[in-house]
PDB file of N, CA and C in Angstrom:
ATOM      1  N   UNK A   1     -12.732 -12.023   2.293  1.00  0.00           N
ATOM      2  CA  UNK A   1     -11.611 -11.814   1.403  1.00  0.00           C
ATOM      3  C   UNK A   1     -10.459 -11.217   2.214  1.00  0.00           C
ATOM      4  N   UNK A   2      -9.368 -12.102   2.493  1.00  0.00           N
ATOM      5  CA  UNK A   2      -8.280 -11.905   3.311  1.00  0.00           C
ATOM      6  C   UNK A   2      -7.262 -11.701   2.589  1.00  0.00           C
ATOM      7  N   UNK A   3      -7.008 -12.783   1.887  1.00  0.00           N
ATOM      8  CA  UNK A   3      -5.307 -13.037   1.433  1.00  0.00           C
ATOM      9  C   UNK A   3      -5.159 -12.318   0.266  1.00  0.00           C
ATOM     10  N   UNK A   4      -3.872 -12.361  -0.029  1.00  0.00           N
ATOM     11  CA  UNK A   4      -3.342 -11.281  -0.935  1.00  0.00           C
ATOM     12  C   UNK A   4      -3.761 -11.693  -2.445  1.00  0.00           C
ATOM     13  N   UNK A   5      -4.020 -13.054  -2.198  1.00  0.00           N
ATOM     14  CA  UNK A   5      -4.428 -13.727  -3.801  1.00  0.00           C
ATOM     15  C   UNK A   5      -5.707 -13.179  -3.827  1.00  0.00           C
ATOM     16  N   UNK A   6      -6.758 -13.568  -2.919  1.00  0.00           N
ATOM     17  CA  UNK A   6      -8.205 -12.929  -3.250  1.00  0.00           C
ATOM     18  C   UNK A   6      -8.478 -11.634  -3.475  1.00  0.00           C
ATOM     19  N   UNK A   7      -7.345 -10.619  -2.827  1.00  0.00           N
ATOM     20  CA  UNK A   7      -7.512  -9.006  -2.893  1.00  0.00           C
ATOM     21  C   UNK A   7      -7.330  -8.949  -4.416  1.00  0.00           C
ATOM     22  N   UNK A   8      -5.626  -9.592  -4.783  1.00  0.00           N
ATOM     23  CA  UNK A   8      -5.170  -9.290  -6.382  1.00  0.00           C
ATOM     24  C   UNK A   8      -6.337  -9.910  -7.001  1.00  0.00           C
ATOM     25  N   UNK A   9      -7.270 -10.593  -7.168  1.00  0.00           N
ATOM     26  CA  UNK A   9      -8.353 -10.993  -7.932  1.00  0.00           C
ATOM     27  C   UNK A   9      -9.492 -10.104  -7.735  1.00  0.00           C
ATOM     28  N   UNK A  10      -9.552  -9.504  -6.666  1.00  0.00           N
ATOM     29  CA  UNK A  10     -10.921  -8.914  -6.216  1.00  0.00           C
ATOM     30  C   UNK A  10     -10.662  -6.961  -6.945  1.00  0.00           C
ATOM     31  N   UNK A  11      -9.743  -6.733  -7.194  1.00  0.00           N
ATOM     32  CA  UNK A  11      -9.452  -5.811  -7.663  1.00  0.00           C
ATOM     33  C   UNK A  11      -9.056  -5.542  -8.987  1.00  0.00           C
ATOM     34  N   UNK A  12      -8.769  -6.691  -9.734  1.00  0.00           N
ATOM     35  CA  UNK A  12      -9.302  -6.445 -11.127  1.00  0.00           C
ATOM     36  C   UNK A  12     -10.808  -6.656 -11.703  1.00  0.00           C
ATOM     37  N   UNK A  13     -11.343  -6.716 -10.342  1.00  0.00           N
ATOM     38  CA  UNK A  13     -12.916  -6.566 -11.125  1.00  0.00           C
ATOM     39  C   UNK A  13     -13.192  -5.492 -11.634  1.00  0.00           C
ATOM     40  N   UNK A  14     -14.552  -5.295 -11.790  1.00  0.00           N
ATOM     41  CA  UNK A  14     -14.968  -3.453 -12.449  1.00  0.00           C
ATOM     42  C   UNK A  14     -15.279  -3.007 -10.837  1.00  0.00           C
ATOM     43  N   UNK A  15     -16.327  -4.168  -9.765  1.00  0.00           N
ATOM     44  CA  UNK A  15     -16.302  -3.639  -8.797  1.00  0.00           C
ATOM     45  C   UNK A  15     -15.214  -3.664  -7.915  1.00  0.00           C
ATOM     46  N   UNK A  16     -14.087  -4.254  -7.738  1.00  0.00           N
ATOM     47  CA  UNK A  16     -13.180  -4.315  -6.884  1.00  0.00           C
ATOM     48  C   UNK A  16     -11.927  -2.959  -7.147  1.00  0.00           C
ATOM     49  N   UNK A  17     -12.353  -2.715  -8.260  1.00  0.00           N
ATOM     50  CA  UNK A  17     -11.100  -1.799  -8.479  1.00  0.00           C
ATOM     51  C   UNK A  17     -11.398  -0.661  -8.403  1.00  0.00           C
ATOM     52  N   UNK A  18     -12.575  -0.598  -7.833  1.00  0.00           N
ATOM     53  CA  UNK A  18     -13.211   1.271  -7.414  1.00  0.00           C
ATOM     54  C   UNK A  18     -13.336   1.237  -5.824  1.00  0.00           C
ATOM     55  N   UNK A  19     -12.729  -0.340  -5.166  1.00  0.00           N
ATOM     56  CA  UNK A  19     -13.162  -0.565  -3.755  1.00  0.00           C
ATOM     57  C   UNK A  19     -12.044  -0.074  -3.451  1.00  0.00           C
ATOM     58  N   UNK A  20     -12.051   1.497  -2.100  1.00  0.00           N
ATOM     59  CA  UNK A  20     -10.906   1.888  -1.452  1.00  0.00           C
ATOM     60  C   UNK A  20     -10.701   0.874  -0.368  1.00  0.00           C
ATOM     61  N   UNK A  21     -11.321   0.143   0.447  1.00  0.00           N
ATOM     62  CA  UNK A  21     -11.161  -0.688   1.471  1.00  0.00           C
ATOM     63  C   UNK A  21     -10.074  -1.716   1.305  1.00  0.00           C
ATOM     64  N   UNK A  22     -10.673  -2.541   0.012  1.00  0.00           N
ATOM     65  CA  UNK A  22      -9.667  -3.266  -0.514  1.00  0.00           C
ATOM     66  C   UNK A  22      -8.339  -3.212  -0.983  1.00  0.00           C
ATOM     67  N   UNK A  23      -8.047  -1.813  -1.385  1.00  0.00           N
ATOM     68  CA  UNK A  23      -6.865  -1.325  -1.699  1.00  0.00           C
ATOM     69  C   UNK A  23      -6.112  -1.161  -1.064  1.00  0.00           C
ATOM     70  N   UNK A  24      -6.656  -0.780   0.147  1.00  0.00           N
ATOM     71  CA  UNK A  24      -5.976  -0.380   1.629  1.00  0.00           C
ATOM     72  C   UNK A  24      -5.896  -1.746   1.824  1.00  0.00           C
ATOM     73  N   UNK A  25      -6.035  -2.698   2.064  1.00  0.00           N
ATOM     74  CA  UNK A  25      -5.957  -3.861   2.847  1.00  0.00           C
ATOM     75  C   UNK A  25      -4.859  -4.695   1.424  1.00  0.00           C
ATOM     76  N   UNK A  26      -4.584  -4.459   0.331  1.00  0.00           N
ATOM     77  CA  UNK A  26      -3.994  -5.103  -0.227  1.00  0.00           C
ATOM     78  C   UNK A  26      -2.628  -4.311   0.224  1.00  0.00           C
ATOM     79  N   UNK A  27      -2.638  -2.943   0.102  1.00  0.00           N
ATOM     80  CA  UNK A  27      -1.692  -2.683   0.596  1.00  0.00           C
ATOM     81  C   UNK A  27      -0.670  -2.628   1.825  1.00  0.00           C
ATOM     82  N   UNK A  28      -1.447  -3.082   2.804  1.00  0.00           N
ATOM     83  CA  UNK A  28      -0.961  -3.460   4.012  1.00  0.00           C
ATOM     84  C   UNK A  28      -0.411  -5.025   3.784  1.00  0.00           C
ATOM     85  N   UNK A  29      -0.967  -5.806   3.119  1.00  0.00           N
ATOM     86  CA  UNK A  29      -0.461  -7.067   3.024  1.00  0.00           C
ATOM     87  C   UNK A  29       0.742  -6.845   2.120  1.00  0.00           C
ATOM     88  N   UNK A  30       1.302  -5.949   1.437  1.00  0.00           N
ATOM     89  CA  UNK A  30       2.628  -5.759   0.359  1.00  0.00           C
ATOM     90  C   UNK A  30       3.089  -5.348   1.594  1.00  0.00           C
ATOM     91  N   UNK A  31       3.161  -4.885   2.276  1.00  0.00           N
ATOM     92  CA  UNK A  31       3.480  -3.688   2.906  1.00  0.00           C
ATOM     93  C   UNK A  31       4.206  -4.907   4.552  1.00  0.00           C
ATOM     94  N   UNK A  32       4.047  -5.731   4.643  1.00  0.00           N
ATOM     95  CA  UNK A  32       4.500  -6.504   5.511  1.00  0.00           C
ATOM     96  C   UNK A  32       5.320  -7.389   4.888  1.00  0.00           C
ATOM     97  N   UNK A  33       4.711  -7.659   3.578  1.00  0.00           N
ATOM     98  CA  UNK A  33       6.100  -8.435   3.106  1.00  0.00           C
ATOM     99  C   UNK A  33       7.355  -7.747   2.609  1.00  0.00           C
ATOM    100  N   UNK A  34       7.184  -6.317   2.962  1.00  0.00           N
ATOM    101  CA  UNK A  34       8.534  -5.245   2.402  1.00  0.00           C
ATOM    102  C   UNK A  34       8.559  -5.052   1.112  1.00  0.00           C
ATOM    103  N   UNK A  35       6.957  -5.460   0.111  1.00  0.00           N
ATOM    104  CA  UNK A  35       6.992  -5.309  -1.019  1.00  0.00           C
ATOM    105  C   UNK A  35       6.805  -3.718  -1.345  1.00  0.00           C
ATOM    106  N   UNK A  36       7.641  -2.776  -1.691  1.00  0.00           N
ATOM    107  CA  UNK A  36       7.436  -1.321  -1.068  1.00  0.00           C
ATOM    108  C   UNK A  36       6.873  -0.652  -2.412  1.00  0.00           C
ATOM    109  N   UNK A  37       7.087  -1.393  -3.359  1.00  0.00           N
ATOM    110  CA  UNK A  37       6.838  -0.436  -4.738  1.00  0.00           C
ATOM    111  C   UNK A  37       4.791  -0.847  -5.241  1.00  0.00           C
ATOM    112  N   UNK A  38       4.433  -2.233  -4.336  1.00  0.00           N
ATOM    113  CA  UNK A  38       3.555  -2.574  -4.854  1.00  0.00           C
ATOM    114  C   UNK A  38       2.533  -1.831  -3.187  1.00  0.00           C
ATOM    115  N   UNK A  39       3.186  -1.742  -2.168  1.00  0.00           N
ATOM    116  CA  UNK A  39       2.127  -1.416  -1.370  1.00  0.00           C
ATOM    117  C   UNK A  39       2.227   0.429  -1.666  1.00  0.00           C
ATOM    118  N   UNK A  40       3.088   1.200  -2.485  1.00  0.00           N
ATOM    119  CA  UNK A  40       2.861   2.299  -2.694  1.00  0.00           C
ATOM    120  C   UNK A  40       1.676   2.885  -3.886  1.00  0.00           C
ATOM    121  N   UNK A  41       1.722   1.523  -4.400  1.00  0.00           N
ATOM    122  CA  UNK A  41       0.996   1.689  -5.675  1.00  0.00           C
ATOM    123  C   UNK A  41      -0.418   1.030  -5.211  1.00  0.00           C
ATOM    124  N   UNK A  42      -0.087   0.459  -4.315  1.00  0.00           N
ATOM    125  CA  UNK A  42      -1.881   0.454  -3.912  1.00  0.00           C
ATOM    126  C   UNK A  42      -2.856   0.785  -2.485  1.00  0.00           C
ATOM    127  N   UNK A  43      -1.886   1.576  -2.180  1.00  0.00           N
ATOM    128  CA  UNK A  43      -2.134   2.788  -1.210  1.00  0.00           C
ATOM    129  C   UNK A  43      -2.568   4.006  -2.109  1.00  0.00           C
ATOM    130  N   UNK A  44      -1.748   4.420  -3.405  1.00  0.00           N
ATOM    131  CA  UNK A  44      -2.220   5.349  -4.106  1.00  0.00           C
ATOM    132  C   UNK A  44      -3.373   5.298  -4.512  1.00  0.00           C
ATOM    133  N   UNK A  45      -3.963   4.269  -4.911  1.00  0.00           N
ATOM    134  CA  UNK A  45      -5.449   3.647  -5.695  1.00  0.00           C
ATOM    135  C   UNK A  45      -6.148   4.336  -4.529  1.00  0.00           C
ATOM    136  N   UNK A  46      -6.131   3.535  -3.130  1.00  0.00           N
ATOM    137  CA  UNK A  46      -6.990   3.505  -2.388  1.00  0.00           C
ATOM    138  C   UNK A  46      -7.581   4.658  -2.233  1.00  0.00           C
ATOM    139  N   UNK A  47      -6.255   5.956  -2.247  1.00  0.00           N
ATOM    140  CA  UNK A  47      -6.572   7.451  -1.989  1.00  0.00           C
ATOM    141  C   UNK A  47      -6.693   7.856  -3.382  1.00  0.00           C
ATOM    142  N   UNK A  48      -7.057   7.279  -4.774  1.00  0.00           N
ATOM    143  CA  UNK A  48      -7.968   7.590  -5.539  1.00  0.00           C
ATOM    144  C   UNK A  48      -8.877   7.823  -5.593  1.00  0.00           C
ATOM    145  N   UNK A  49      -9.549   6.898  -4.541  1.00  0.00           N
ATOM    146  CA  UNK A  49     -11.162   6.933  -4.541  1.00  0.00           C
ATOM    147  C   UNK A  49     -11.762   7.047  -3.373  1.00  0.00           C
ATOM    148  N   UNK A  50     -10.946   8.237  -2.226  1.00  0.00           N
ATOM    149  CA  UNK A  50     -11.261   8.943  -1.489  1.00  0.00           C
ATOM    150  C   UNK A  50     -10.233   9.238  -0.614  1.00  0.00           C
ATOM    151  N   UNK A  51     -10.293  10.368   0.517  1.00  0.00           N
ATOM    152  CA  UNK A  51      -9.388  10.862   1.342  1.00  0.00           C
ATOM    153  C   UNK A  51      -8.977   9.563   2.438  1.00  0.00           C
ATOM    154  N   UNK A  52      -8.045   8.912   2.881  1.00  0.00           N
ATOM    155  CA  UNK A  52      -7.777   7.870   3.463  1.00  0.00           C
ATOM    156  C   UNK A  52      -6.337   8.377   4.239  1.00  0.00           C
ATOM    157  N   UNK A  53      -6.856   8.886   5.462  1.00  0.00           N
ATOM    158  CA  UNK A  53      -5.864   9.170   6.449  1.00  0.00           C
ATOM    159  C   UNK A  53      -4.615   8.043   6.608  1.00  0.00           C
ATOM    160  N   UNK A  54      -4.952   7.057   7.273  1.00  0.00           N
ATOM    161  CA  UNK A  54      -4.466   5.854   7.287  1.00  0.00           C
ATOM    162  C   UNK A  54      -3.514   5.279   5.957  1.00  0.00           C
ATOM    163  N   UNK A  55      -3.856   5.091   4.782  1.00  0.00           N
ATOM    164  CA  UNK A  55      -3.169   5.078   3.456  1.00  0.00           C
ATOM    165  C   UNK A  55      -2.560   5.953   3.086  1.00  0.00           C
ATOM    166  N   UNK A  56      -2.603   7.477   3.434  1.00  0.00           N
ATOM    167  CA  UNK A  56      -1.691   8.809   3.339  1.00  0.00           C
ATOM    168  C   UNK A  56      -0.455   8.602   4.294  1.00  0.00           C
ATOM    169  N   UNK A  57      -0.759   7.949   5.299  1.00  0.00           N
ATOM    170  CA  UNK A  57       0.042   7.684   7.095  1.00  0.00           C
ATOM    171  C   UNK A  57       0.737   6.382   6.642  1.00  0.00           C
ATOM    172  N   UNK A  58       0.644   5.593   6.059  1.00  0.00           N
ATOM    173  CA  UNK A  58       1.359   4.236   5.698  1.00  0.00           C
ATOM    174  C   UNK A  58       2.205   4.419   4.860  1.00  0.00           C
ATOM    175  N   UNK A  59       2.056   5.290   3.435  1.00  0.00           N
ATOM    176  CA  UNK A  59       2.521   6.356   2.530  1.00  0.00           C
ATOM    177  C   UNK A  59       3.919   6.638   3.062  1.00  0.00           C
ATOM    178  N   UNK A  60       3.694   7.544   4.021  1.00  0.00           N
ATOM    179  CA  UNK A  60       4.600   8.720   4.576  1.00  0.00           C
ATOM    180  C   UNK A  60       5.617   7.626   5.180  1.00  0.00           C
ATOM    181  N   UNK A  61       5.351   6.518   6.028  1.00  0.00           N
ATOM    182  CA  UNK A  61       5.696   5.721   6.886  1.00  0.00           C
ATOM    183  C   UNK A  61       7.102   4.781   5.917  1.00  0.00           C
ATOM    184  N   UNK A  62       6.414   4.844   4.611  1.00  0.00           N
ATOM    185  CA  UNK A  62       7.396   3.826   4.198  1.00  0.00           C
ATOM    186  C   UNK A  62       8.564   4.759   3.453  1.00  0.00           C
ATOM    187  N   UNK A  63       8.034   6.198   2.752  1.00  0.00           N
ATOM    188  CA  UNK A  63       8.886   6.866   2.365  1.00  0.00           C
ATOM    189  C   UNK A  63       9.856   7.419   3.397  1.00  0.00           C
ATOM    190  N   UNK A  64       9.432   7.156   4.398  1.00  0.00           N
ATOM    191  CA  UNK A  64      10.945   7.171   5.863  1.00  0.00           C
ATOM    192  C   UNK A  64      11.592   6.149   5.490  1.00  0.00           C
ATOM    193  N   UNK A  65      11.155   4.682   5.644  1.00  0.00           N
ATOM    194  CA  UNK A  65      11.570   3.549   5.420  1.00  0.00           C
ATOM    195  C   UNK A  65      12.705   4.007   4.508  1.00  0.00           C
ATOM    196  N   UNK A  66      12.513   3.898   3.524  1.00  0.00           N
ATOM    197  CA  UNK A  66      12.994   4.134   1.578  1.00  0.00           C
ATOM    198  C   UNK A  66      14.091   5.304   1.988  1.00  0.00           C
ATOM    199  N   UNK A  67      14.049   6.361   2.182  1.00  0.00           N
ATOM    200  CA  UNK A  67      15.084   7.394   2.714  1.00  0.00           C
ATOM    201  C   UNK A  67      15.549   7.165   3.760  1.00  0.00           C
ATOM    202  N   UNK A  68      16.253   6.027   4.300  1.00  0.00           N
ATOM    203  CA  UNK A  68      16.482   6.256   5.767  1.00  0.00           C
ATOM    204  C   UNK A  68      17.803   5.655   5.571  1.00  0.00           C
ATOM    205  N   UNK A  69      18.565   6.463   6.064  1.00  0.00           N
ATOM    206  CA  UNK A  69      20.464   6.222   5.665  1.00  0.00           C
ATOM    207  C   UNK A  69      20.970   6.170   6.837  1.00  0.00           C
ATOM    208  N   UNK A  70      21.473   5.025   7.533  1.00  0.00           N
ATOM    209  CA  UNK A  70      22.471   4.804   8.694  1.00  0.00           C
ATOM    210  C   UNK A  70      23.474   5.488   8.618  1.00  0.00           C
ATOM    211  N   UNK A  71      24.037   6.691   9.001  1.00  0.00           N
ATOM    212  CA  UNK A  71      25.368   7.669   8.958  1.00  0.00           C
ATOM    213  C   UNK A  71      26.649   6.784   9.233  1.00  0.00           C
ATOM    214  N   UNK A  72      26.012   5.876  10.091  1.00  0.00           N
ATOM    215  CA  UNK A  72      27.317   5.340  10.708  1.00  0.00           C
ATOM    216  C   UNK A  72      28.015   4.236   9.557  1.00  0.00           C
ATOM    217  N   UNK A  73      26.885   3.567   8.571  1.00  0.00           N
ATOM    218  CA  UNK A  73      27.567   2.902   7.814  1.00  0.00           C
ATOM    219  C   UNK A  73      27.854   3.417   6.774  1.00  0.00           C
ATOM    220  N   UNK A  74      27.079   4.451   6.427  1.00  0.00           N
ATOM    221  CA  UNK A  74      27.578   5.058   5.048  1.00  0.00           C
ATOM    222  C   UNK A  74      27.671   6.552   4.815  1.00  0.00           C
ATOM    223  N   UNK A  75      28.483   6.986   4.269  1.00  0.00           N
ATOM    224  CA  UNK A  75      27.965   8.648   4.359  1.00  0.00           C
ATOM    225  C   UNK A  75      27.059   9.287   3.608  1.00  0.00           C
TER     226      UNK A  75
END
């Protein structure tokens, strides 16, 4: 189970949606397409259902992204 279609299916199961692995890996696939609101929301899941360094670190990574203001173009 790779692609983003099999994750979004594999996670509305009863078992897929308690899987942190999968969550993390769906969220890395939002997360390359610059989908920022859907890989935050399933980075959060993932660290629902346990401590996930990596998904806390991807987290942090994009809320730089999201706050990050070029001075030079705007004030």
């Amino acid at each position: 189970m790779e692609t983003q279609e099999e994750l979004e299916k594999y996670v509305q199961t009863s078992e897929g949606s308690k899987d942190q692995n999968a969550w993390y890996k769906l969220g890395s696939l939002y997360r390359k397409e610059e989908n920022w609101g859907k890989a935050l929301n399933a980075y959060a899941k993932c660290m629902e259902f346990g401590a996930s360094t990596a998904a806390q670190e991807a987290t942090e990574a994009i809320k730089r992204i999201l706050d990050f203001r070029n001075t030079n173009w705007m004030p």
